[in-house]
N, C-alpha and C. Protein backbone atom coordinates (compact mmCIF):
# COMPACT_ATOMS: atom_id res chain seq x y z
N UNK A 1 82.77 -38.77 13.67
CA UNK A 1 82.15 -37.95 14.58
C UNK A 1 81.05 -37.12 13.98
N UNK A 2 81.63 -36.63 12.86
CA UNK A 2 80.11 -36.03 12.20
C UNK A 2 79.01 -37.02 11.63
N UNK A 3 79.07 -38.21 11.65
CA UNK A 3 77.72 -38.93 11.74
C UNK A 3 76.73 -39.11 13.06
N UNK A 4 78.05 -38.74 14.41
CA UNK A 4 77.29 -39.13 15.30
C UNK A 4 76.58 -37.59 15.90
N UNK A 5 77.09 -36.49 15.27
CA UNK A 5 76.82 -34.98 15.42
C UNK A 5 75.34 -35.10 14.88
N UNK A 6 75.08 -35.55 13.50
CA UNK A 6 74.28 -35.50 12.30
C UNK A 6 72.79 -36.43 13.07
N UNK A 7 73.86 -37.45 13.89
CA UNK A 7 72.51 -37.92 14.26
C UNK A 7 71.50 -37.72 15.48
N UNK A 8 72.73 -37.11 16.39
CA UNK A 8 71.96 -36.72 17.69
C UNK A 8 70.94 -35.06 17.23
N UNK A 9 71.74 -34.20 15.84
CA UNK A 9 70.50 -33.65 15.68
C UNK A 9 68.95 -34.09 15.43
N UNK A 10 69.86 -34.80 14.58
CA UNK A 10 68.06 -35.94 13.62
C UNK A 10 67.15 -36.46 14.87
N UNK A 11 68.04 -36.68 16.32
CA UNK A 11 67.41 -37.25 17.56
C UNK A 11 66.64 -36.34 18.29
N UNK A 12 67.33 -34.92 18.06
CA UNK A 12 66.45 -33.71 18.47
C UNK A 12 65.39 -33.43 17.85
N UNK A 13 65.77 -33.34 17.14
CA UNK A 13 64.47 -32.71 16.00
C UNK A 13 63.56 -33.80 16.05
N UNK A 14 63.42 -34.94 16.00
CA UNK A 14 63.01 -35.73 16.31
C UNK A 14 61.90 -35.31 17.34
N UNK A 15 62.42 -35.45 18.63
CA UNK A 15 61.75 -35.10 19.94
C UNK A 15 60.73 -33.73 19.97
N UNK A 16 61.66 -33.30 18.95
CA UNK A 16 60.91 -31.87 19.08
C UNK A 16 59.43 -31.49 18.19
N UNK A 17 59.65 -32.35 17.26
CA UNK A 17 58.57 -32.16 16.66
C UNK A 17 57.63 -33.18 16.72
N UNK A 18 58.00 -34.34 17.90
CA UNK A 18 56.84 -35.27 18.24
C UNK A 18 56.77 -34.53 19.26
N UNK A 19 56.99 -33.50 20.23
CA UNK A 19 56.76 -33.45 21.49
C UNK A 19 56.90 -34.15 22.69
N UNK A 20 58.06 -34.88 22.53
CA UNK A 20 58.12 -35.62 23.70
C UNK A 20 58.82 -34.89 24.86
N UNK A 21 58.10 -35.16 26.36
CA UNK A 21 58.45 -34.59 27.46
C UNK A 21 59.23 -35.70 28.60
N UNK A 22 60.05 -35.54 29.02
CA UNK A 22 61.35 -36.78 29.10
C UNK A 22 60.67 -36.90 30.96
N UNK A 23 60.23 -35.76 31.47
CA UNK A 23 59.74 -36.04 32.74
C UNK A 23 58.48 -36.87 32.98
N UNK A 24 58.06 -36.23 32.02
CA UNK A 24 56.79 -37.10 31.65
C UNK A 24 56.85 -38.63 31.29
N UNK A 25 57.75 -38.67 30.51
CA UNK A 25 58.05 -40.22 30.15
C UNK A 25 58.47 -40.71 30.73
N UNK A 26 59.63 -40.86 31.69
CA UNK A 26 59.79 -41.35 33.02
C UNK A 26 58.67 -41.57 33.80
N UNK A 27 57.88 -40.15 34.17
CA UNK A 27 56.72 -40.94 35.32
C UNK A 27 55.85 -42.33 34.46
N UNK A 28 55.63 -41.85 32.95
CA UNK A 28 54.70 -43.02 32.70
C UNK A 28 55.30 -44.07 32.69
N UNK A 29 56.73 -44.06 32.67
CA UNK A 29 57.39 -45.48 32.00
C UNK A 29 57.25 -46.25 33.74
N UNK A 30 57.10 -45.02 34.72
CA UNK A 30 57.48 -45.87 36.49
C UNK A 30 55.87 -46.19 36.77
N UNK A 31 54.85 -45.42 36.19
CA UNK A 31 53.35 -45.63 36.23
C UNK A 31 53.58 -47.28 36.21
N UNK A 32 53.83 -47.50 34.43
CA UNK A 32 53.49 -48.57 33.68
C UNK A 32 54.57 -49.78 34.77
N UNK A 33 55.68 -49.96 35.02
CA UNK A 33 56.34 -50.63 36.17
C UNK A 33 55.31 -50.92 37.75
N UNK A 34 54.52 -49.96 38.08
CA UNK A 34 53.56 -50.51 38.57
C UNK A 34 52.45 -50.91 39.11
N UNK A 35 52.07 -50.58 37.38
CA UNK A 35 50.78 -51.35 37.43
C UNK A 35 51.36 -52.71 36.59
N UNK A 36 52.58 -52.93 36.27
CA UNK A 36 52.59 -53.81 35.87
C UNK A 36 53.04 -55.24 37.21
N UNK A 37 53.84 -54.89 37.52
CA UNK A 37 54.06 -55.33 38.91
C UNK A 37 52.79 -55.83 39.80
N UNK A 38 51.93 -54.50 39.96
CA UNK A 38 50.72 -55.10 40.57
C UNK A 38 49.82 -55.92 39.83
N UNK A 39 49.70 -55.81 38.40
CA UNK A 39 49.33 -57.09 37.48
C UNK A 39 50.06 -58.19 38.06
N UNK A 40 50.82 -58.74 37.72
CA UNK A 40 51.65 -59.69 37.98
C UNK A 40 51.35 -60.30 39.78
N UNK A 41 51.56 -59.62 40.28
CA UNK A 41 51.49 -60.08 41.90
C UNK A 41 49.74 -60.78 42.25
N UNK A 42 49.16 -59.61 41.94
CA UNK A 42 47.71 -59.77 42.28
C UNK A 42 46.52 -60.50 40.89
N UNK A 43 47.01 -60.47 39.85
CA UNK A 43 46.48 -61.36 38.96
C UNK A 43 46.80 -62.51 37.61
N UNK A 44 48.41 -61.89 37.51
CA UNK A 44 48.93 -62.79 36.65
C UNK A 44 49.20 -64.24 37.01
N UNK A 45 49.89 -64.01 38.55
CA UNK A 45 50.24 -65.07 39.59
C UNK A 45 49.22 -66.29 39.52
N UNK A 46 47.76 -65.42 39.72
CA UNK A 46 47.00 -66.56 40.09
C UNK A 46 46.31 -66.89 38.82
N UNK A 47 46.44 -66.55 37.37
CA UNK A 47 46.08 -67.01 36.42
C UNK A 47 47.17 -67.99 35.83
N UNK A 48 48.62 -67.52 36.44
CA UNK A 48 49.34 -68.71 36.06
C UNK A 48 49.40 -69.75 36.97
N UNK A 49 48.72 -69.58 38.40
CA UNK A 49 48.82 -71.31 38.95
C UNK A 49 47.67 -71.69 38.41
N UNK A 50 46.62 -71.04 37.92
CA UNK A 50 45.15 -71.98 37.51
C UNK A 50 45.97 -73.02 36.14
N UNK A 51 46.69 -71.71 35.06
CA UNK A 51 46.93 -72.95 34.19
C UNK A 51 47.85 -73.72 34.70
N UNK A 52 48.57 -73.75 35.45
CA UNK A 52 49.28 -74.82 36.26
C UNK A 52 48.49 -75.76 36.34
N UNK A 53 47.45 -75.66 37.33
CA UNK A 53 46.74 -76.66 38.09
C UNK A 53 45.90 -76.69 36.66
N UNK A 54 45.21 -76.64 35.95
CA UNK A 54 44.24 -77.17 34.48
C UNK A 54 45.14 -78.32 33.76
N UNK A 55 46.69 -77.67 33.58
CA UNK A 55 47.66 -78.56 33.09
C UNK A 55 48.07 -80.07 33.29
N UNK A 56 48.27 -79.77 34.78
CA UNK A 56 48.20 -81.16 35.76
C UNK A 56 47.07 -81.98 35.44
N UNK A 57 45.72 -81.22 35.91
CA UNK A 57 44.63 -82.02 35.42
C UNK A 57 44.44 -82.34 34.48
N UNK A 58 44.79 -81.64 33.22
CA UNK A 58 44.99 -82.65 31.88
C UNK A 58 45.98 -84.08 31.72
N UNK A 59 47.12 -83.65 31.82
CA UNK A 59 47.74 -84.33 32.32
C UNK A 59 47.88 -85.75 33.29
N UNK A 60 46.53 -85.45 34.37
CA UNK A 60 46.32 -86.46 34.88
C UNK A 60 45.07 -87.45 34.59
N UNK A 61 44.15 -86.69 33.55
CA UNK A 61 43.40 -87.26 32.65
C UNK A 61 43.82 -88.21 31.54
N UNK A 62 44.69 -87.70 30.92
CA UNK A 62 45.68 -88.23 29.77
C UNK A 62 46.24 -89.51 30.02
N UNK A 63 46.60 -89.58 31.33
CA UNK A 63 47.02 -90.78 32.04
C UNK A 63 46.21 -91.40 32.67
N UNK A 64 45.24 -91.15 33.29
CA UNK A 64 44.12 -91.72 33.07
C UNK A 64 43.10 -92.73 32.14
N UNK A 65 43.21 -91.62 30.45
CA UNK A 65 42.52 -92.26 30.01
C UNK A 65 43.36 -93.17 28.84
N UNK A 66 44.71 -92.79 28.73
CA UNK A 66 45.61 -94.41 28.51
C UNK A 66 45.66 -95.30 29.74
N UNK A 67 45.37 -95.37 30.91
CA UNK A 67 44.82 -96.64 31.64
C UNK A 67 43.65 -97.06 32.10
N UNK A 68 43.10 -96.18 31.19
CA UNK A 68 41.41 -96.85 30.73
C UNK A 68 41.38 -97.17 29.28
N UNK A 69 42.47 -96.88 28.42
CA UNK A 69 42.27 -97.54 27.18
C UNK A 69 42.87 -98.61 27.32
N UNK A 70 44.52 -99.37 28.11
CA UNK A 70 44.43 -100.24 28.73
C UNK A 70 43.75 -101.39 29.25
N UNK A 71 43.53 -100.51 30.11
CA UNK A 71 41.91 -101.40 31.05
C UNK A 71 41.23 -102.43 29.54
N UNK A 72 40.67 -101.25 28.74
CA UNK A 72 39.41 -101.89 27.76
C UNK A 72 40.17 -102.37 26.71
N UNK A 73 41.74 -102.79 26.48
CA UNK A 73 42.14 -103.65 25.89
C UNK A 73 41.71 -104.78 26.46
N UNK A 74 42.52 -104.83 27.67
CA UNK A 74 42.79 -106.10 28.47
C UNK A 74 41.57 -106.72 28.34
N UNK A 75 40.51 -106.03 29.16
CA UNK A 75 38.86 -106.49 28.74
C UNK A 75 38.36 -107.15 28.01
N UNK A 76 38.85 -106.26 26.49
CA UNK A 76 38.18 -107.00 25.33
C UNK A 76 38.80 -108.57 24.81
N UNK A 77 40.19 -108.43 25.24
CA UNK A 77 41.17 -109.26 25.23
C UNK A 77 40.38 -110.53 26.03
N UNK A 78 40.11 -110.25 27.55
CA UNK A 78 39.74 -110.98 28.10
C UNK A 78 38.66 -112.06 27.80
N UNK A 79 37.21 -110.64 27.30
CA UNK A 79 36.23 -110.95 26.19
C UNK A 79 36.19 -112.64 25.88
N UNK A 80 37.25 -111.63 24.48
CA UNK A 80 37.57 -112.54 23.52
C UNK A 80 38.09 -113.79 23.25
N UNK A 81 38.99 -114.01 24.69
CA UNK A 81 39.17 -115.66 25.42
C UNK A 81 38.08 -116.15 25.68
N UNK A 82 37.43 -115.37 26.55
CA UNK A 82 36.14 -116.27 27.34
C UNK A 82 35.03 -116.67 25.95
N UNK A 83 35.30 -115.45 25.14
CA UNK A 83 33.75 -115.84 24.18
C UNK A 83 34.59 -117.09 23.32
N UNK A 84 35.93 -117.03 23.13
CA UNK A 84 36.71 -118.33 22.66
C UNK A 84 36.37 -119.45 23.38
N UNK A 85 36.73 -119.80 24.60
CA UNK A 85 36.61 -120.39 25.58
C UNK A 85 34.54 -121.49 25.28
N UNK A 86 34.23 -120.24 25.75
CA UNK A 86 33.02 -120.85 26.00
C UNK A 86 32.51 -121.18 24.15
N UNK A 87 33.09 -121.02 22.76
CA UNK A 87 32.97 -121.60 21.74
C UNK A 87 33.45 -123.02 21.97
N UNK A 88 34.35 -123.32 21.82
CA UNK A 88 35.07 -124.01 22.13
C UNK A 88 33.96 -125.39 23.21
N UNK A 89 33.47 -124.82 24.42
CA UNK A 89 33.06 -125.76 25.38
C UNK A 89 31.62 -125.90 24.43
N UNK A 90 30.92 -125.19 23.82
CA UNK A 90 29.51 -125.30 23.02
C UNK A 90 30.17 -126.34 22.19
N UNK A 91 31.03 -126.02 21.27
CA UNK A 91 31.60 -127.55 20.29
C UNK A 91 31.42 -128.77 21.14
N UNK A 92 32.19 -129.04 22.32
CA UNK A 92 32.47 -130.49 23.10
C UNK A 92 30.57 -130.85 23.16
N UNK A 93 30.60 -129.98 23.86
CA UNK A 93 29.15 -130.23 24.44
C UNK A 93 27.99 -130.44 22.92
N UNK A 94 28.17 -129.69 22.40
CA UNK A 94 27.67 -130.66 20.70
C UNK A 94 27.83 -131.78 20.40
N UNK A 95 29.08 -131.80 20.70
CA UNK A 95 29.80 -133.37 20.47
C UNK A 95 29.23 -134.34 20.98
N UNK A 96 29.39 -134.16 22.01
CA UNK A 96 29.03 -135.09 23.76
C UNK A 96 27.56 -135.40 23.49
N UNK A 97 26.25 -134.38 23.38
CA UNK A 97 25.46 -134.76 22.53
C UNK A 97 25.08 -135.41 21.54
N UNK A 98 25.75 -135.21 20.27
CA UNK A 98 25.67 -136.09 19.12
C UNK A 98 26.21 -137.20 19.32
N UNK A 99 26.98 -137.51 19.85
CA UNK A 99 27.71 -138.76 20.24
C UNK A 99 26.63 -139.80 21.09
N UNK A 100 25.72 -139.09 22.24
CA UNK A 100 24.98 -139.46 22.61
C UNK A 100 23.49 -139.70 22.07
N UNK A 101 23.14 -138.66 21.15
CA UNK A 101 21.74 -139.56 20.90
C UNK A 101 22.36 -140.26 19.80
N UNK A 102 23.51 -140.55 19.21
CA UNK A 102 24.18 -141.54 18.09
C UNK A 102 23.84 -143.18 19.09
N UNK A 103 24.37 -142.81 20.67
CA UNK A 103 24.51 -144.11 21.21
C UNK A 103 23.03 -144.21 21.42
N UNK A 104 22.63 -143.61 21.70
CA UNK A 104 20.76 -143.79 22.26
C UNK A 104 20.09 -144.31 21.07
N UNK A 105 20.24 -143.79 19.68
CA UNK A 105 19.93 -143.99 18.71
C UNK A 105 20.12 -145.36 18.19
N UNK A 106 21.63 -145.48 18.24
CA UNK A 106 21.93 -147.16 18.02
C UNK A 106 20.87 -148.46 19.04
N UNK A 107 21.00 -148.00 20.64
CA UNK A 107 20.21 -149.06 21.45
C UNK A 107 19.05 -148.32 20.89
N UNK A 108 18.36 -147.88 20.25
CA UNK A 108 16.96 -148.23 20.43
C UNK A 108 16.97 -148.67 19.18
N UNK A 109 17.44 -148.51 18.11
CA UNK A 109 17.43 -149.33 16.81
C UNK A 109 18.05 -150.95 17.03
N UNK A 110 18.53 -150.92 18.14
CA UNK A 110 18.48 -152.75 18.97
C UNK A 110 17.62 -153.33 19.37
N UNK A 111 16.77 -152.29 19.96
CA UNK A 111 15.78 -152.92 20.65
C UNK A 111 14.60 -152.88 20.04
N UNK A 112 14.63 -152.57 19.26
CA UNK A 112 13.50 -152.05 18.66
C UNK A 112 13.64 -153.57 17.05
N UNK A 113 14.72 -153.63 16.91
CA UNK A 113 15.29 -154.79 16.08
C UNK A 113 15.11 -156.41 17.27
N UNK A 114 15.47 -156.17 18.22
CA UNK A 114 15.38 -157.40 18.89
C UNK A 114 13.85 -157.76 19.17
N UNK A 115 13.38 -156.30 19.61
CA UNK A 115 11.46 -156.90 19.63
C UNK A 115 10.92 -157.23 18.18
N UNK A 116 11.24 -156.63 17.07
CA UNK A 116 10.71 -157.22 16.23
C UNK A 116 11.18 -158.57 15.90
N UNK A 117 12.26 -159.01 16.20
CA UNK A 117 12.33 -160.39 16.02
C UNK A 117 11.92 -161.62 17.17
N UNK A 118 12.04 -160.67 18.33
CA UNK A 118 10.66 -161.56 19.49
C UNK A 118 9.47 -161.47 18.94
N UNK A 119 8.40 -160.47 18.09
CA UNK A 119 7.58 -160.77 17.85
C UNK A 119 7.61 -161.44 16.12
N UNK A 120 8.56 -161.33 15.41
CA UNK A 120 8.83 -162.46 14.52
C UNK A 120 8.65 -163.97 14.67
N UNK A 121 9.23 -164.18 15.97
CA UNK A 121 9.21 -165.75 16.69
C UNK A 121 7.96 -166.10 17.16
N UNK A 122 7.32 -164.97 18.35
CA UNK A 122 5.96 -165.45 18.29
C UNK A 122 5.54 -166.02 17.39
N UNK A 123 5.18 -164.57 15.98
CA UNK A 123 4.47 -165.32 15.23
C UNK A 123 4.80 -166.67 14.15
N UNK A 124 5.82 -166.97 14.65
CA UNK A 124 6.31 -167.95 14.10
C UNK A 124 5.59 -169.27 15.03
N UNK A 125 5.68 -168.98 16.53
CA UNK A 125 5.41 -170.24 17.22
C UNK A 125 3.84 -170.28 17.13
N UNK A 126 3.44 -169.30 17.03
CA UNK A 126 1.78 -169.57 17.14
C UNK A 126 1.29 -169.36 15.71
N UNK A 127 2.15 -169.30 14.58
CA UNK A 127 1.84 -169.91 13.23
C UNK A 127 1.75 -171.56 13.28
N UNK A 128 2.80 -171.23 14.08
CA UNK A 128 3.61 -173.18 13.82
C UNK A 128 2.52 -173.93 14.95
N UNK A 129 2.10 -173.33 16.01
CA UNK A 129 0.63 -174.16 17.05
C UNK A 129 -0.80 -173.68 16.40
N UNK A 130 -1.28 -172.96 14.90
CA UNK A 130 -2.27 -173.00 14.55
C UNK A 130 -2.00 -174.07 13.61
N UNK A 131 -0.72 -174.47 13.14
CA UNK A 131 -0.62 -175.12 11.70
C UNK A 131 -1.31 -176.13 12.45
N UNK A 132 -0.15 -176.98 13.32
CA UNK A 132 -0.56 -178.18 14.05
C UNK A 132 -1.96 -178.60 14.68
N UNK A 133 -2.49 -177.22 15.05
CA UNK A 133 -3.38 -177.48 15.49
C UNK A 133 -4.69 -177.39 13.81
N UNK A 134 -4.80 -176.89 13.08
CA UNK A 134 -5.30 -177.22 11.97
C UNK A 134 -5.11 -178.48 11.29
N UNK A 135 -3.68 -179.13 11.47
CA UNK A 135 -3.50 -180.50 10.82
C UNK A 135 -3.82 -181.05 11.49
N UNK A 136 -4.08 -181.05 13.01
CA UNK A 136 -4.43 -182.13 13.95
C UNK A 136 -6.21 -182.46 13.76
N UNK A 137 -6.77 -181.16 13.85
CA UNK A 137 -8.47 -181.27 13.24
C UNK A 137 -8.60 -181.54 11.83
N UNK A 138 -7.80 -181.46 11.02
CA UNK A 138 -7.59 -181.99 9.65
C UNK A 138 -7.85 -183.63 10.33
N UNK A 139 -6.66 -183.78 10.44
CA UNK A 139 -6.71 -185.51 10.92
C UNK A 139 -8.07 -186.23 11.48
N UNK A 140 -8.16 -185.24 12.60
CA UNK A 140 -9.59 -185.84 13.33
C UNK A 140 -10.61 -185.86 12.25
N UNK A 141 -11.11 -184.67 11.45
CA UNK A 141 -12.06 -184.88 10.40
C UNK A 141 -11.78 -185.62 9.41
N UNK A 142 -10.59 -185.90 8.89
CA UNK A 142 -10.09 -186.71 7.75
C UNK A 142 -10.92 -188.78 8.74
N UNK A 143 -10.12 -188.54 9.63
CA UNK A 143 -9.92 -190.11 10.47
C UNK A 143 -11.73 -190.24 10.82
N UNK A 144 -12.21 -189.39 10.89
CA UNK A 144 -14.08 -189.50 11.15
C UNK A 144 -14.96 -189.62 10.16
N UNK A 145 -13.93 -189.23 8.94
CA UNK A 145 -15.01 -189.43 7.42
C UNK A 145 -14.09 -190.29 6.94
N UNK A 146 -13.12 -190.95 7.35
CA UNK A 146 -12.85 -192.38 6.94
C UNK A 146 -13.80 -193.58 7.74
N UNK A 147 -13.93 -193.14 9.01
CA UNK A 147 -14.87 -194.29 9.88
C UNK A 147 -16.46 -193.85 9.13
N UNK A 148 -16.59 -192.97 8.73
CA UNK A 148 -18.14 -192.89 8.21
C UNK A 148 -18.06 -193.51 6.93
N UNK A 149 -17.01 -192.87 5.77
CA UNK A 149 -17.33 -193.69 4.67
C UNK A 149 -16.81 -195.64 4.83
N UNK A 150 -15.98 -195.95 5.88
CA UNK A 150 -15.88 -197.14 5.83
C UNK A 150 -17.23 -198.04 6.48
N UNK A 151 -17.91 -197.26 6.83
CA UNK A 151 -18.79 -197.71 8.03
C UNK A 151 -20.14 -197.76 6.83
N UNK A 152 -20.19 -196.72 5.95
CA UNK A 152 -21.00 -196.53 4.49
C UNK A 152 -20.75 -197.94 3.84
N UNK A 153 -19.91 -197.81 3.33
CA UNK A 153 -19.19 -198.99 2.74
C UNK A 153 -19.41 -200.55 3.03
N UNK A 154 -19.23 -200.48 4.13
CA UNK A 154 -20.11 -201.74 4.77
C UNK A 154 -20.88 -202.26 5.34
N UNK A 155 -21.38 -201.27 5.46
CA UNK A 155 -22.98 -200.95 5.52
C UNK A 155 -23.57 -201.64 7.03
N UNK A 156 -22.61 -201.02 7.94
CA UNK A 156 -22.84 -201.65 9.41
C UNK A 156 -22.23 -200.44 10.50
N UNK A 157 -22.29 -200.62 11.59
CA UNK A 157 -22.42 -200.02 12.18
C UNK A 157 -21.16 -200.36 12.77
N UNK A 158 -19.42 -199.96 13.32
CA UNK A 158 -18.51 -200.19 13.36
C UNK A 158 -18.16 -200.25 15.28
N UNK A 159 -17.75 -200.85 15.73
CA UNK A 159 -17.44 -201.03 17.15
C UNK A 159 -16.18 -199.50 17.76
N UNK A 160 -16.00 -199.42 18.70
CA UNK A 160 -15.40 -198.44 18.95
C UNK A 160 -13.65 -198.87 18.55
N UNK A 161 -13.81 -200.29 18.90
CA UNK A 161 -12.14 -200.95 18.20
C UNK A 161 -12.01 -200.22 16.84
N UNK A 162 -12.82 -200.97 16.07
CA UNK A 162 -12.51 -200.74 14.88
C UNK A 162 -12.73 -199.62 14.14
N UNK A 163 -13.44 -198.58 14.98
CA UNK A 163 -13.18 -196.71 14.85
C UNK A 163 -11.84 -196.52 14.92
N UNK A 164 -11.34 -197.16 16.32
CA UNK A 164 -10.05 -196.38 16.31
C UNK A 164 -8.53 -196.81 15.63
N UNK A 165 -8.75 -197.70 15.23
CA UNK A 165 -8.18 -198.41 14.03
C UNK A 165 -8.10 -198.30 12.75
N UNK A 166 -9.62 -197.74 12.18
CA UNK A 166 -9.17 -196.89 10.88
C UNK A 166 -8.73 -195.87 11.31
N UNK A 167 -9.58 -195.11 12.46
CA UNK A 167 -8.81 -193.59 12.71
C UNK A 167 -6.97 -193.59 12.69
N UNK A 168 -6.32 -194.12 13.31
CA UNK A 168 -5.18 -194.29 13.42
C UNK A 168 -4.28 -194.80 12.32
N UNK A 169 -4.94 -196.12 11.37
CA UNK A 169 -4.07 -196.18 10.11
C UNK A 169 -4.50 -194.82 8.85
N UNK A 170 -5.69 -193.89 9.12
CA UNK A 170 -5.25 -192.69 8.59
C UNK A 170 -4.85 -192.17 8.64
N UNK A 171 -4.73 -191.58 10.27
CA UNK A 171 -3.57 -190.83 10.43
C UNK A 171 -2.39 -190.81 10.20
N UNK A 172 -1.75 -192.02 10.28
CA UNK A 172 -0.68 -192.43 9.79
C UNK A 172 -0.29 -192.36 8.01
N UNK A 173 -1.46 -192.64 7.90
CA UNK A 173 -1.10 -192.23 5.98
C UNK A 173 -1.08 -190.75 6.00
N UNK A 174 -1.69 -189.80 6.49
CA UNK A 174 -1.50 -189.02 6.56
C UNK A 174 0.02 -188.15 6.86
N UNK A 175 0.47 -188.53 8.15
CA UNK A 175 1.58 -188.29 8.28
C UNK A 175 2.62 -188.24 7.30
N UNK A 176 2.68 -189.60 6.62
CA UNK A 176 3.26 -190.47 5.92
C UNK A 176 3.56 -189.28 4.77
N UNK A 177 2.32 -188.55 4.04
CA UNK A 177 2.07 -187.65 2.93
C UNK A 177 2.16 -186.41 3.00
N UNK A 178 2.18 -186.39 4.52
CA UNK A 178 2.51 -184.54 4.57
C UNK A 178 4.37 -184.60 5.26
């Protein structure tokens, strides 16, 4: 009991030499109740639904913009098939190409091989109709300077029989030698 004597002096003295006035402190302590009250009603209220409602809207941003980071997976995802995709169809279509001027390439290296050997043959047939035709005027001039030098030779003037009679057994030797 004498601690609690000891201390309610120390509580006086206390008061007394801060000056505290207990009527006074009551009204301020019922002041401060309300204006605090009227804080609260008339401006705390509506500063706590704003962060309410800011909250939400974050909130509904947030979710938002994980289903827009979503979204621009899927997208790129998508992208990245199609730009696969259409690799993929550029290869065939390379292919399909090379494959084709390979075949275009082959027929015209045919044809181009088959005309040169049509014009191989030509000049084979109209080698082979100048030969003949050179051995054939061979003959005629050979068979006309046999009727001249035989006609020299015997010193007469030869009938058309007997033109065509040497002409013809020259030719024939001729033949005979080529």
């Amino acid at each position: 009991m004498i601690t609690l004597a000891s201390l309610a002096d120390t509580g006086e003295k206390i008061v007394n030499q801060f000056g505290i006035d207990y009527p006074l402190l009551i009204a301020q302590c019922i002041n401060f109740a309300v204006v605090a009250l009227a804080i609260w009603f008339f401006a705390f209220r509506k500063i706590l639904s704003t962060i309410k409602d800011r909250e939400e809207q974050i909130a509904d941003s947030l979710k938002n913009a994980d289903k827009i980071k979503l979204e621009l997976e899927e997208t790129e995802k998508k992208q990245s098939e199609t730009l696969q995709e259409a690799s993929i169809e550029a290869k065939k279509t390379v292919s399909i190409a090379q494959e084709q001027a390979k075949t275009i390439l082959e027929s015209q290296k045919e044809e181009a091989r088959k005309q040169a050997e049509e014009i191989i043959a030509k000049a084979k047939a109209s080698t082979e109709l100048e030969r003949q035709r050179v051995l054939k005027d061979a003959r005629d001039e050979i068979a006309s300077l046999v009727v001249l030098a035989t006609s020299k030779v015997l010193q007469r003037e030869l009938g058309e029989d007997e033109k065509s009679r040497f002409a013809e057994a020259a030719a024939k030797e001729i033949n005979l030698s080529s």
